[in-house]
Protein backbone atom coordinates (compact mmCIF):
# COMPACT_ATOMS: atom_id res chain seq x y z
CA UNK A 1 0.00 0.00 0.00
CA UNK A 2 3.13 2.40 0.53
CA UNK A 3 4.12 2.38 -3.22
CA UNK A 4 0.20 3.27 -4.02
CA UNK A 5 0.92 6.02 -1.67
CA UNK A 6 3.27 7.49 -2.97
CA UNK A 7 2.63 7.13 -5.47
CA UNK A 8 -0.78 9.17 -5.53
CA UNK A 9 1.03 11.54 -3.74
CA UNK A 10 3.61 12.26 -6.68
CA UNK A 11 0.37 12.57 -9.10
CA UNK A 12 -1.07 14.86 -6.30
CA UNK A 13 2.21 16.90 -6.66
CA UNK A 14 2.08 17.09 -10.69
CA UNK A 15 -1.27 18.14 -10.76
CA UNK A 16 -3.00 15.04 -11.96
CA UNK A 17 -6.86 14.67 -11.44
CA UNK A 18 -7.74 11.31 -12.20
CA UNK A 19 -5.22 8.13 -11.83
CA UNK A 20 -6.29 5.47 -14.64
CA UNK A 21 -4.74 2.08 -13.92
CA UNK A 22 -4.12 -0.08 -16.91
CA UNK A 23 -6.75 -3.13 -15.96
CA UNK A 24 -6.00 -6.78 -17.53
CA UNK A 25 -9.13 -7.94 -15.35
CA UNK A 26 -11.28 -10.75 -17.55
CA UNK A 27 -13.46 -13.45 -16.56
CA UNK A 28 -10.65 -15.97 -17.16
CA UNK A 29 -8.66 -13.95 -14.56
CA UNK A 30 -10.91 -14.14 -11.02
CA UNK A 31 -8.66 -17.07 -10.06
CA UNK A 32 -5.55 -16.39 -8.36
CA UNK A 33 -4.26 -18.96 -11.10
CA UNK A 34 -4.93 -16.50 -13.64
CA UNK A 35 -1.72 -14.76 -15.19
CA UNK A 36 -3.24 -11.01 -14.73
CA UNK A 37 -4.80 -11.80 -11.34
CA UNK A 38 -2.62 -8.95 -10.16
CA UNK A 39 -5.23 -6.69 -11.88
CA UNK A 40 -7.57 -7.76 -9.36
CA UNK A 41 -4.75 -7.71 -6.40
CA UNK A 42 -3.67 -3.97 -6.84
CA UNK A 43 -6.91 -2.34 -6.41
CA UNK A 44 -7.68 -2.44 -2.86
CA UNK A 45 -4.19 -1.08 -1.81
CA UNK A 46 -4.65 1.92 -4.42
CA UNK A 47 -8.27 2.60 -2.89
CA UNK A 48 -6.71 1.76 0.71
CA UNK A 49 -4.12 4.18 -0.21
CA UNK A 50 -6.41 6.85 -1.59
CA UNK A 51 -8.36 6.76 2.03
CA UNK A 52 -5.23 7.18 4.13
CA UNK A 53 -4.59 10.48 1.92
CA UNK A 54 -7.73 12.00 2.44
CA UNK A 55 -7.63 11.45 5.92
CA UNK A 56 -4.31 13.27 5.87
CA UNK A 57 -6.06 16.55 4.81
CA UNK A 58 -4.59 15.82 0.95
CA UNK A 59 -6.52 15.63 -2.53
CA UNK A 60 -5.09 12.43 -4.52
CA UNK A 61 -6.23 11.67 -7.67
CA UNK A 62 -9.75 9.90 -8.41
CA UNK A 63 -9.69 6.23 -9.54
CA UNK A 64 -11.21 6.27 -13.46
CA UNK A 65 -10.48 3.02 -15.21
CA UNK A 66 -8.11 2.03 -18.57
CA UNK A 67 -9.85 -1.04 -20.00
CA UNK A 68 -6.53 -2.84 -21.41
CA UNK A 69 -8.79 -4.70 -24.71
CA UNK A 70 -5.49 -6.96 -25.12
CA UNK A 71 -7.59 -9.45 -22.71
CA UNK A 72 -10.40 -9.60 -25.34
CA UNK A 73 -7.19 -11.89 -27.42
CA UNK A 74 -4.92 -12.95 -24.76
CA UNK A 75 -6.14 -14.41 -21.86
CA UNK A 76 -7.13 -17.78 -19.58
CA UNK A 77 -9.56 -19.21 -21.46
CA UNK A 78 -7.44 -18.22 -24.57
CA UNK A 79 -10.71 -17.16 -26.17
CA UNK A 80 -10.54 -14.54 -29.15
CA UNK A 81 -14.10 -12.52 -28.06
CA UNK A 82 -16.72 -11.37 -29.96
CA UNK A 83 -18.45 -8.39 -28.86
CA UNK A 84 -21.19 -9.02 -30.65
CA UNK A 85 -22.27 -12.40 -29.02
CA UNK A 86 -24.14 -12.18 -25.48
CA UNK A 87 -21.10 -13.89 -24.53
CA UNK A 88 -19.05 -11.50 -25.38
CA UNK A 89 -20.90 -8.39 -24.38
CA UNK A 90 -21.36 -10.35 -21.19
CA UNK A 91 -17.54 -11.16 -20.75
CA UNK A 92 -16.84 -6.91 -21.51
CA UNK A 93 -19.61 -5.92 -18.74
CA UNK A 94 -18.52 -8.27 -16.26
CA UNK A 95 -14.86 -7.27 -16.64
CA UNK A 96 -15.78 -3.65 -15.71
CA UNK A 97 -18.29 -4.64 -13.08
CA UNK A 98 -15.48 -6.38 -12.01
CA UNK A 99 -13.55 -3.47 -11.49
CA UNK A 100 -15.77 -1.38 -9.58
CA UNK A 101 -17.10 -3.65 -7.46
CA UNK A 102 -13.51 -2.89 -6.23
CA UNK A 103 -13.42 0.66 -6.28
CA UNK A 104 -16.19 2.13 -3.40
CA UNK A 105 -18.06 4.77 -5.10
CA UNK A 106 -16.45 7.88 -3.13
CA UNK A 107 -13.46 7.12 -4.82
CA UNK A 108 -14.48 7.14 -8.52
CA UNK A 109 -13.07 9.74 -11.09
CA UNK A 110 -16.89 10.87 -12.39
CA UNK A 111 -17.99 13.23 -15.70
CA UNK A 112 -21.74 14.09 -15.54
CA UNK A 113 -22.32 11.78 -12.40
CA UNK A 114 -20.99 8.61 -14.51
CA UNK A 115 -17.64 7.00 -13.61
CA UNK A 116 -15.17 7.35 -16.50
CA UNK A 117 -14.07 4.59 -18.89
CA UNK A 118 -11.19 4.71 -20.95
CA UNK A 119 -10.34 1.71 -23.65
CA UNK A 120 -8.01 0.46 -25.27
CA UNK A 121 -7.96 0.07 -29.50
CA UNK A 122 -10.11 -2.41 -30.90
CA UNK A 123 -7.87 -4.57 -32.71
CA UNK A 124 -8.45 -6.91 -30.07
CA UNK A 125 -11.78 -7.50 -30.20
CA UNK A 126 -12.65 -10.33 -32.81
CA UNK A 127 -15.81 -8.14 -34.01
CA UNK A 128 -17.72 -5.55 -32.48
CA UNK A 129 -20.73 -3.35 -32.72
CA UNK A 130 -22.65 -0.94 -30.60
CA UNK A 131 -23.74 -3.18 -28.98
CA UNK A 132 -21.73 -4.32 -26.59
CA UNK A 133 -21.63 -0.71 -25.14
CA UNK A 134 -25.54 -0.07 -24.94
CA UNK A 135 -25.44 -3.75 -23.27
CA UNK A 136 -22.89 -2.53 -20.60
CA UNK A 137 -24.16 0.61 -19.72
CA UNK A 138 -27.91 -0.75 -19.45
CA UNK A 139 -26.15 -3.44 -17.13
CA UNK A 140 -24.15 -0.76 -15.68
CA UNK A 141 -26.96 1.54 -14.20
CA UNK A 142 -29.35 -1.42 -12.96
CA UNK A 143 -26.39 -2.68 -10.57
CA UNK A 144 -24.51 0.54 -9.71
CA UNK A 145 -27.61 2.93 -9.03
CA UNK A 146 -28.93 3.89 -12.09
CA UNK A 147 -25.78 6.02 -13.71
CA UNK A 148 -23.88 4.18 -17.12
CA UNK A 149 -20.32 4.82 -17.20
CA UNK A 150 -18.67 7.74 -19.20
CA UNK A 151 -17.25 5.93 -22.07
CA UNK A 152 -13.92 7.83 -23.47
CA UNK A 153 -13.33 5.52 -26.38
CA UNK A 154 -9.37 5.03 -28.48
CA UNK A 155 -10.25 6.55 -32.11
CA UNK A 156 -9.96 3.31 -33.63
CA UNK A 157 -13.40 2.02 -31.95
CA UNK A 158 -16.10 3.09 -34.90
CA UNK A 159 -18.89 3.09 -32.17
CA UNK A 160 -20.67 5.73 -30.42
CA UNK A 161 -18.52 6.83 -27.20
CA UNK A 162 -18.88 10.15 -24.80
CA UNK A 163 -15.65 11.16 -25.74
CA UNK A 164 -12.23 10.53 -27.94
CA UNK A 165 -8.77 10.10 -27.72
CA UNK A 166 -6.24 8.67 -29.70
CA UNK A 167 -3.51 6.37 -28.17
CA UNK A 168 0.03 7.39 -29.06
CA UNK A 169 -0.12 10.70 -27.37
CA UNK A 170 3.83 10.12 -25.78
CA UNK A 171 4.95 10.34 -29.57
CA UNK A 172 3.36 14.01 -29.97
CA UNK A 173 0.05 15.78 -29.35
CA UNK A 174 -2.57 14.23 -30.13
CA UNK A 175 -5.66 16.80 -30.17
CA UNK A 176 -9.08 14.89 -30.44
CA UNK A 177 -12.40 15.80 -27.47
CA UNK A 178 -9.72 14.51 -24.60
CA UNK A 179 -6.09 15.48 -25.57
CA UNK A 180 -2.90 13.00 -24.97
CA UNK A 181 0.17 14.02 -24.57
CA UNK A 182 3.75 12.52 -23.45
CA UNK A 183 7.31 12.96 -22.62
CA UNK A 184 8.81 11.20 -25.82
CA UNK A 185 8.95 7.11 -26.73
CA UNK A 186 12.28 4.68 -26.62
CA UNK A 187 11.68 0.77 -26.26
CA UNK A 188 15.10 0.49 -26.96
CA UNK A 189 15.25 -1.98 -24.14
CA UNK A 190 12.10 -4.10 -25.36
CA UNK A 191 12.99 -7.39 -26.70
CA UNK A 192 12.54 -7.73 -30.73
CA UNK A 193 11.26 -4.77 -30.90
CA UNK A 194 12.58 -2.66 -34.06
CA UNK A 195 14.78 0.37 -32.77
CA UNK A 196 12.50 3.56 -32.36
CA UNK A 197 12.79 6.70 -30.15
CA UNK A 198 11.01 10.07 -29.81
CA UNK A 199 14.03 11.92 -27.94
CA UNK A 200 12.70 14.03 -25.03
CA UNK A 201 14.93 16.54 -25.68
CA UNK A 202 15.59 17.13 -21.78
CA UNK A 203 11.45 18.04 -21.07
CA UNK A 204 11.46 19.94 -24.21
CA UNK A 205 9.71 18.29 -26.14
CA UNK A 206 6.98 17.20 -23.25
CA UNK A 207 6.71 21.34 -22.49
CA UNK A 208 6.34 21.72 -26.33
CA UNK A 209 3.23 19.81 -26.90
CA UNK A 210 1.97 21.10 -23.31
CA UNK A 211 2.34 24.33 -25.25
CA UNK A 212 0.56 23.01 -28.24
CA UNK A 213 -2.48 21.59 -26.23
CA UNK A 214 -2.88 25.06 -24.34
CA UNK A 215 -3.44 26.77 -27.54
CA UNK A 216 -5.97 24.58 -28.85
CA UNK A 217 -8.86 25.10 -25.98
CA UNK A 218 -9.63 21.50 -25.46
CA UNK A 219 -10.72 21.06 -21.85
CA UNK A 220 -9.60 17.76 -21.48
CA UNK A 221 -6.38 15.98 -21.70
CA UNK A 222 -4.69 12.61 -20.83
CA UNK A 223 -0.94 12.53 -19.94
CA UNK A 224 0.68 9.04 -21.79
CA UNK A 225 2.08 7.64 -19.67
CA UNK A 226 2.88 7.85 -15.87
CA UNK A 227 5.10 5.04 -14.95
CA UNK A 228 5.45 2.57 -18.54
CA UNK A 229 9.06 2.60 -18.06
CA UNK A 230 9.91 -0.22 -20.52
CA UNK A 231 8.36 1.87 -23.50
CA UNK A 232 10.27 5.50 -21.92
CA UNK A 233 6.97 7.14 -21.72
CA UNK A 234 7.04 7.68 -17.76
CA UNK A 235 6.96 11.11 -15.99
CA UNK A 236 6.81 9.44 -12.40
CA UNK A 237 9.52 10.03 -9.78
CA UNK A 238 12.51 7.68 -11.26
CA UNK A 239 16.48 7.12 -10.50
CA UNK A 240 17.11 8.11 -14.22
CA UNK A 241 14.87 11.87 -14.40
CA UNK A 242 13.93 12.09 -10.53
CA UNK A 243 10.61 14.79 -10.21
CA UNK A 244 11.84 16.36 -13.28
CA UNK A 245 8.82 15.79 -15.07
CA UNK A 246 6.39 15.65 -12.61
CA UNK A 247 7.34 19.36 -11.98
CA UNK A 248 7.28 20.32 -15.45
CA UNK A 249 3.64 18.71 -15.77
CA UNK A 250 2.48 20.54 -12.40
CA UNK A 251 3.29 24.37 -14.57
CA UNK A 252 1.13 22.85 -17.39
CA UNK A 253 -1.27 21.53 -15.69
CA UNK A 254 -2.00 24.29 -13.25
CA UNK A 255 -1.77 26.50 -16.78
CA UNK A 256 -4.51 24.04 -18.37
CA UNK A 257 -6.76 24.45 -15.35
CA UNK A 258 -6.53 28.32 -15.17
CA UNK A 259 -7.66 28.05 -19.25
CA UNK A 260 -4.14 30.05 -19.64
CA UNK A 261 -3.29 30.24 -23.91
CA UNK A 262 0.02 31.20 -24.72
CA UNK A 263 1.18 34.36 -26.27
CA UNK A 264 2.41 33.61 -30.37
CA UNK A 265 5.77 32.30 -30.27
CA UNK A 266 8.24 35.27 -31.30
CA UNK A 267 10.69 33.94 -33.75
CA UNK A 268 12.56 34.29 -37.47
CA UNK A 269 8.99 33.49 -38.75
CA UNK A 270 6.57 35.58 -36.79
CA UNK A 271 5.69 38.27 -39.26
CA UNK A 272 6.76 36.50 -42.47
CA UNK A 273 3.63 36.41 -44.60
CA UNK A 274 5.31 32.86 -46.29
CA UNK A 275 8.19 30.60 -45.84
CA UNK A 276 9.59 28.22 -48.60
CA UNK A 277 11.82 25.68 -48.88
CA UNK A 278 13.62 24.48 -51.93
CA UNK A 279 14.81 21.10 -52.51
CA UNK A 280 17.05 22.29 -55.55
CA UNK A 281 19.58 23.62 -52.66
CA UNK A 282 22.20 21.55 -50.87
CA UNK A 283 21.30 23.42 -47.76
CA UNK A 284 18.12 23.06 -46.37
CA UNK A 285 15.19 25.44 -44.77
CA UNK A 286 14.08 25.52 -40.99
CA UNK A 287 11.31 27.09 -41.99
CA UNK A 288 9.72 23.80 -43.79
CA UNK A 289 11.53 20.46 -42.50
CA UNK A 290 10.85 17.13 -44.35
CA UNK A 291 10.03 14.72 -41.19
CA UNK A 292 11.02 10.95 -41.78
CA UNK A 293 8.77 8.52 -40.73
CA UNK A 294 7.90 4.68 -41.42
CA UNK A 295 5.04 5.80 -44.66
CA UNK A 296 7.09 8.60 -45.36
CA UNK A 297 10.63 7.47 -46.36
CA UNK A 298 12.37 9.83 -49.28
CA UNK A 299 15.48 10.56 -51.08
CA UNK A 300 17.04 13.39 -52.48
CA UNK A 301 17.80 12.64 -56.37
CA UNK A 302 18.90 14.43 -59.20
CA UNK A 303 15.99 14.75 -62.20
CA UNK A 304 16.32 17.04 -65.51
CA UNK A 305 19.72 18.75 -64.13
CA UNK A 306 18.15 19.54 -60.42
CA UNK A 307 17.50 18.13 -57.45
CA UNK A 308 14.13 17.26 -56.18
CA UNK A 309 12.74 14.56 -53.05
CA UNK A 310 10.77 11.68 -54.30
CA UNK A 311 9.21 8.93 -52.40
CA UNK A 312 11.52 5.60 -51.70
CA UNK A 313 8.32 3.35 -51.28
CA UNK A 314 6.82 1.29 -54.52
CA UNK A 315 5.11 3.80 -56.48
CA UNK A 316 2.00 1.51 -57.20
CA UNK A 317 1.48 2.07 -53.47
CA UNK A 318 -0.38 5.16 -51.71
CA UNK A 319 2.99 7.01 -50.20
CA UNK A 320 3.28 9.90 -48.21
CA UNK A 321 6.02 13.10 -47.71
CA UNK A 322 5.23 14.65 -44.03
CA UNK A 323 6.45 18.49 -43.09
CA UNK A 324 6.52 20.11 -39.85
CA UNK A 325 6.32 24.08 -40.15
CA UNK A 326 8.67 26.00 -37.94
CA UNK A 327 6.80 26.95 -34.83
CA UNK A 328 7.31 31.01 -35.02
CA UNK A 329 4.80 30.87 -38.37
CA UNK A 330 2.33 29.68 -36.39
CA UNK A 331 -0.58 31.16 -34.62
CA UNK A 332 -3.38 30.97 -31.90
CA UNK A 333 -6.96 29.58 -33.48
CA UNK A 334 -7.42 28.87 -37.51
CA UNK A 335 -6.11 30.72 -40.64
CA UNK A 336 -6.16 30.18 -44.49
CA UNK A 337 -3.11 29.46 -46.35
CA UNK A 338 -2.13 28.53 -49.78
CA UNK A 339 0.41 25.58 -50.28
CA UNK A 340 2.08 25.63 -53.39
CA UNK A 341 4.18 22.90 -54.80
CA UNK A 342 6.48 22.81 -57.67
CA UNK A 343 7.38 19.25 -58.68
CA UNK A 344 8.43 16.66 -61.27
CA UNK A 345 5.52 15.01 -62.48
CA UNK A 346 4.71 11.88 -64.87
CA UNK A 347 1.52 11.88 -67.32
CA UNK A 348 -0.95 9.55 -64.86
CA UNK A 349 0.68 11.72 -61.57
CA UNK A 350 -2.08 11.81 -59.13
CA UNK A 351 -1.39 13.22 -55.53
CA UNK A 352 -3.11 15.40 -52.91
CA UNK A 353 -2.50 17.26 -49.82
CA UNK A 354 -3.68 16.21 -45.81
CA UNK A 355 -3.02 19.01 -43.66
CA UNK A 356 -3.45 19.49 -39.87
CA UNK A 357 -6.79 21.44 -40.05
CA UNK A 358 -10.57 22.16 -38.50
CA UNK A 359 -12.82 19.38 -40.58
CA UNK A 360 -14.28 17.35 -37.32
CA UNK A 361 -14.99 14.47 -39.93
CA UNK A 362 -11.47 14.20 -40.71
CA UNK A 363 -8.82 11.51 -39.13
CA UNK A 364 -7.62 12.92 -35.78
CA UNK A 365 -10.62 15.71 -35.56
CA UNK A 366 -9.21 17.13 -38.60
CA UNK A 367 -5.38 16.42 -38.58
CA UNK A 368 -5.62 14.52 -42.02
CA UNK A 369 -7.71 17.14 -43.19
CA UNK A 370 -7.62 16.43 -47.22
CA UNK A 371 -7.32 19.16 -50.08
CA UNK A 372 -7.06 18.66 -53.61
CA UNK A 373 -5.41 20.83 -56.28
CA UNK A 374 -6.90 24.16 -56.80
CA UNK A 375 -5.09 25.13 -59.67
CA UNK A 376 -2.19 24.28 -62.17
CA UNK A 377 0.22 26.01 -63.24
CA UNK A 378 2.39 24.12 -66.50
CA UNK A 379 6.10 25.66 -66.25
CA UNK A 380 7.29 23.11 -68.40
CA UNK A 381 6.19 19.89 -70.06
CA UNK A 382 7.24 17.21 -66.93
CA UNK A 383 7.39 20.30 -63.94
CA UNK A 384 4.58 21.94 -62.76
CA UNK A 385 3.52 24.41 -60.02
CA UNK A 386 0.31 22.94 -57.89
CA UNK A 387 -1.83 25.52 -55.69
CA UNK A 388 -3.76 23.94 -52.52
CA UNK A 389 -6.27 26.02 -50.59
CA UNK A 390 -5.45 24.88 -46.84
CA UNK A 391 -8.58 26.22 -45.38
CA UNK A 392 -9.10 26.97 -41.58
CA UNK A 393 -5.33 25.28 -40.86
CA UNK A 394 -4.22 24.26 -37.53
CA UNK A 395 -0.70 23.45 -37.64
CA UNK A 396 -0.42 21.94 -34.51
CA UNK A 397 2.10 18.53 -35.43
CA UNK A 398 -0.78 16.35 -35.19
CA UNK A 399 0.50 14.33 -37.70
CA UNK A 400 2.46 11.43 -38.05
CA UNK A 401 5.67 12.24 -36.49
CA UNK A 402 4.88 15.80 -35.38
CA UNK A 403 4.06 16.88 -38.86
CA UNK A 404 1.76 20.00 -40.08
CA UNK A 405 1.09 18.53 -43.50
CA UNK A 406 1.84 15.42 -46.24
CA UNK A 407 1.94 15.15 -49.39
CA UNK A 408 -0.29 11.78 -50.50
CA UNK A 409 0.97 10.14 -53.41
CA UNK A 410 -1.75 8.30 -55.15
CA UNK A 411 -0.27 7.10 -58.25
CA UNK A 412 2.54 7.52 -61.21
CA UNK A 413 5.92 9.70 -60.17
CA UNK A 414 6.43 13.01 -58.62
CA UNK A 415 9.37 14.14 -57.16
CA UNK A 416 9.30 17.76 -55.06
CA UNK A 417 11.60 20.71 -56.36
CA UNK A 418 10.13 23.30 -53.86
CA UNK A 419 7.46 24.19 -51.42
CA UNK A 420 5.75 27.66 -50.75
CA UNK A 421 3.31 28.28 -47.74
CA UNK A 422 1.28 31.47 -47.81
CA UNK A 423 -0.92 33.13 -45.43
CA UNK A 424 -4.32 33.95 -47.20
CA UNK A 425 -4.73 38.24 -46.16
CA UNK A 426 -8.07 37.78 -43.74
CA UNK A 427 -9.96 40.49 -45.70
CA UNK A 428 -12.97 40.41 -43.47
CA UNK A 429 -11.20 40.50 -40.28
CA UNK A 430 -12.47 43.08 -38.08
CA UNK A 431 -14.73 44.53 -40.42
CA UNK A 432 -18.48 45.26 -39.17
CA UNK A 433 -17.81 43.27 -36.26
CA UNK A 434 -19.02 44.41 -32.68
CA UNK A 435 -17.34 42.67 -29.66
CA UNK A 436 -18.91 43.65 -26.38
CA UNK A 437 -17.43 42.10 -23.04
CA UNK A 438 -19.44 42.52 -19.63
CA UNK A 439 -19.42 40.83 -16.55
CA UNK A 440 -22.31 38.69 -15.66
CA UNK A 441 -21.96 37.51 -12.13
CA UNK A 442 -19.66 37.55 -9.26
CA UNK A 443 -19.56 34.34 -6.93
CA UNK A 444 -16.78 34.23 -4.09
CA UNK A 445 -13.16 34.34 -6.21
CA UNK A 446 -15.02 33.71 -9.62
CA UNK A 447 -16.42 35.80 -12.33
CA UNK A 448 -18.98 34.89 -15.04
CA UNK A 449 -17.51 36.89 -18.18
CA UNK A 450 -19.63 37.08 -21.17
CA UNK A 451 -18.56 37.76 -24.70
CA UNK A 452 -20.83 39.02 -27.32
CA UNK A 453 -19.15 38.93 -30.97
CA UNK A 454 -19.73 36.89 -33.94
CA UNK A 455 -21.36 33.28 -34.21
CA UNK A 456 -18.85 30.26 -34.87
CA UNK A 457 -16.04 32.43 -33.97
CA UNK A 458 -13.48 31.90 -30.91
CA UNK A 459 -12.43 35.01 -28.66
CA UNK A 460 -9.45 35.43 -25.91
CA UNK A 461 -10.39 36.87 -22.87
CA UNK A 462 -6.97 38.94 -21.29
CA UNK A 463 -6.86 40.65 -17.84
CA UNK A 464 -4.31 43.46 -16.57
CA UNK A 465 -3.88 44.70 -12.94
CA UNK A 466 -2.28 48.06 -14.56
CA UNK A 467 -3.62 48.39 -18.34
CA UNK A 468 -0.12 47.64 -19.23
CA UNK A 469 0.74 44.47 -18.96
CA UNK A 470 -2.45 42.14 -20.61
CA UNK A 471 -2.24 38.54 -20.00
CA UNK A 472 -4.53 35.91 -21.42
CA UNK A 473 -6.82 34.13 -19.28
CA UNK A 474 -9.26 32.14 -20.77
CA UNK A 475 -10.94 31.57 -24.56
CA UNK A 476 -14.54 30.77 -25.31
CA UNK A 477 -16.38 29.91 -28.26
CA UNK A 478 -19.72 31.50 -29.54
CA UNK A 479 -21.57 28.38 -31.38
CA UNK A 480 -22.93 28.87 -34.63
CA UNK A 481 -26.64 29.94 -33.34
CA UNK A 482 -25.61 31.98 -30.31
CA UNK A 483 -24.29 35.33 -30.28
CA UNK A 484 -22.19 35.42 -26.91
CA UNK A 485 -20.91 33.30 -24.86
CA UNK A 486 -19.57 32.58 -21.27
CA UNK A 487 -16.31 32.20 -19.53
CA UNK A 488 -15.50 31.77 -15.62
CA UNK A 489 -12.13 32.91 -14.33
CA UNK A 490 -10.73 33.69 -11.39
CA UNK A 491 -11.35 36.98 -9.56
CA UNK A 492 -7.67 37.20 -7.89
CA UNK A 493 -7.11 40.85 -7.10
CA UNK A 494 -9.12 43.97 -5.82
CA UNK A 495 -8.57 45.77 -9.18
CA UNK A 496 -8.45 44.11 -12.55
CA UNK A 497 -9.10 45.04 -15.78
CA UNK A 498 -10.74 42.39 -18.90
CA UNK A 499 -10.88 43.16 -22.65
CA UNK A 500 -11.27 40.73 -25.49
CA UNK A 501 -9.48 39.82 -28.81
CA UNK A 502 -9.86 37.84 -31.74
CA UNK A 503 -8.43 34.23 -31.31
């Protein structure tokens, strides 16, 4: 019970809200025989634990639950299950009634009065439908007092869930209705396991995509991982980082709560109205950086007299080129760019562009957001210079390997001589707009804020204790049939000042 202790403590310390423990629990496990019984073991020290620290005066972590699906393949009974049998929506129910038959209901992590379910992909499953989830939470509020559970489903589930996330967070940001986020990846150590590492870059790269997830205004967020050592995606207490990282992901976290967004990121490429990078030249540009990744292997070769970057893979396969945007060209919220591509190109060339944008019904809430060509321009008869609107971009390395955008190769060759980004002028901006900010209600240390402004549009609310220095504190969104909308923040000092901005 000590190392659940202190455990909690240390996620106390870094800010963490709700501890999810990976459960292998299964039907084929209630034995003590069972490999995984140890799922079933470690509960009642963690909610032993728990108690202790609240009647120490402290605030640890509620218990949610990670439903590990490996157990729907390996397990026991060695039984490949099929949600869509009543045996199989049976064995997934009892496997989580399982659980919380454990867990005393003081002690669960709860969204809307429902205790919270994340799990794991579905490639486990044998087959699957909605089933199996409408069966569970039925079952779910006739034993445990008339609540379902609050089902956060992995993206590669094509059910109805309450929420989203995508697994693979430790690897870069991944921005769907609940966030995830990590320090960086290395299995280095793993048994045949192919060599692969996302460096951490000494908490860089953690703080980075902290940064990231602060200006996107998601509310929710899951940190990947706390203590999966063998797979370097920890940021517990350890021998090799100590509390490095469990500081680092208190300042976030306390940033996240306060609904802090981050100024624009002054660099080389703030006020450039384009960057460019051209493959022609031995050296190449920070601005645009070709990113290497398992689907998007290249080369640099040498085609009519000049270098371009073609794709390595087969070319009767769909192929991909990713590129990460230098950070200082970014911004807070959505813009308009044009992409334009000059490149090599066969007769019966076909390609497109995916780009890390605001289409909900795209992969990753919009991350593979696709664009075809807008226009061609012929410069001669094999090159050509491609135009592709990138409306309402992101650019937040959502991405395969932290990338903004890729180039899909569909069929036939093309090989890249140069890319151009452009920021589209915003015309409209400002224009005819009235934005009205008033404050709506005072309660204790909180004030209701409400913006009026423009339907479907996101605003920044920023407070100063002098009218000098303006810091931001919170953003809210006016839906598309509303014109205003609310925001509670903090009401810290005995003077302060609130105006609003465009996102």
């Amino acid at each position: 019970m000590q190392w659940h202790k202190t455990q909690l403590s240390d996620m106390e310390a870094a800010g963490i809200d709700v501890v999810l423990p990976v459960y292998w629990g299964d039907p084929s496990q209630l034995t003590e025989t069972g490999d995984s019984h140890w799922s079933y073991a470690g509960i009642p020290p963690l909610v032993a634990a728990r108690e202790e620290l609240l009647k120490e005066g402290r605030s640890p972590p509620r218990i949610g639950m990670f439903y590990d699906t490996t157990t729907l393949e390996r397990n026991a009974w060695n039984e490949h299950v099929d949600l869509t049998t009543p045996r199989g929506q049976s064995w997934y129910y009892e496997s989580i009634r399982d659980y919380f038959s454990l867990v005393p209901p003081q002690h669960w992590a709860m969204i809307n009065h429902c205790p919270i379910i994340f799990t794991w992909v579905s490639t486990w499953a044998k087959a699957y439908d909605q089933s199996h989830v409408s069966e569970a939470k039925r079952r779910f509020g006739e034993d445990f007092g008339g609540h379902p559970f609050y089902l956060i489903k992995e993206r590669s589930w094509d059910i109805e869930a309450d929420d989203v996330y995508a697994w693979g967070g430790a690897l870069g940001l991944k921005p769907l209705s609940v966030a995830s986020i990590g320090p960086g990846y290395d299995h280095s150590n793993v048994p045949d396991r192919p060599p692969f590492k996302i460096d951490r870059e000494s908490g860089a790269f953690f703080e980075r995509n902290w940064e990231r997830l602060l200006r996107t205004g998601i509310d929710r967020v899951m940190i990947e991982t706390w203590n999966e050592y063998h797979e370097g995606t920890d940021i517990s207490h350890s021998h090799e980082y100590g509390r490095t990282y469990i500081d680092i992901n208190r300042h976030y976290a306390d940033l996240f709560k306060s609904r802090f967004i981050p100024p624009p990121i002054d660099g080389r490429f703030s006020n450039v109205s384009s960057i460019s990078t051209d493959f022609t030249e031995i050296q190449g540009s920070e601005a645009i950086q070709w990113i290497d990744w398992s689907d998007g292997t290249s080369e640099i070769i040498v085609q009519d007299g000049a270098l371009c970057r073609t794709y390595k893979s087969d070319p009767d396969f769909v192929s991909y080129l990713y590129f990460r945007v230098h950070d200082s060209f970014r911004w807070q919220g959505a813009r308009d760019l044009k992409l334009c591509i000059t490149a090599e190109v066969g007769p019966d060339t076909e390609f497109d562009v995916q780009f890390d944008g605001s289409d909900s019904s795209a992969p990753l809430m919009g991350g593979y957001t696709s664009s075809p060509p807008s226009r061609r321009n012929r410069i001669s008869s094999t090159l050509s210079e491609y135009v592709f609107d990138l409306k309402d971009a992101r650019f937040l390395n959502s991405q395969n390997g932290g990338a903004d955008f890729r180039i899909r190769k569909l069929n036939g060759d093309l090989c890249i001589r140069a890319l151009e980004i452009i920021k589209v002028p915003d015309i409209d901006s400002d224009v005819g707009m009235n934005i009205e900010i008033s404050i709506e209600n005072i309660v204790a240390h909180q004030l209701t804020i409400r913006v009026h402004g423009q339907p479907s549009t996101r605003y920044v609310v920023e407070s100063s204790r002098d009218l000098v220095v303006w810091s931001a504190l919170s953003s809210v969104f006016i839906a598309s049939n509303q014109r205003s909308g609310d925001v509670q923040v903090a009401n810290r000092w005995p003077v302060q000042y609130f105006r609003v901005r465009n996102d």
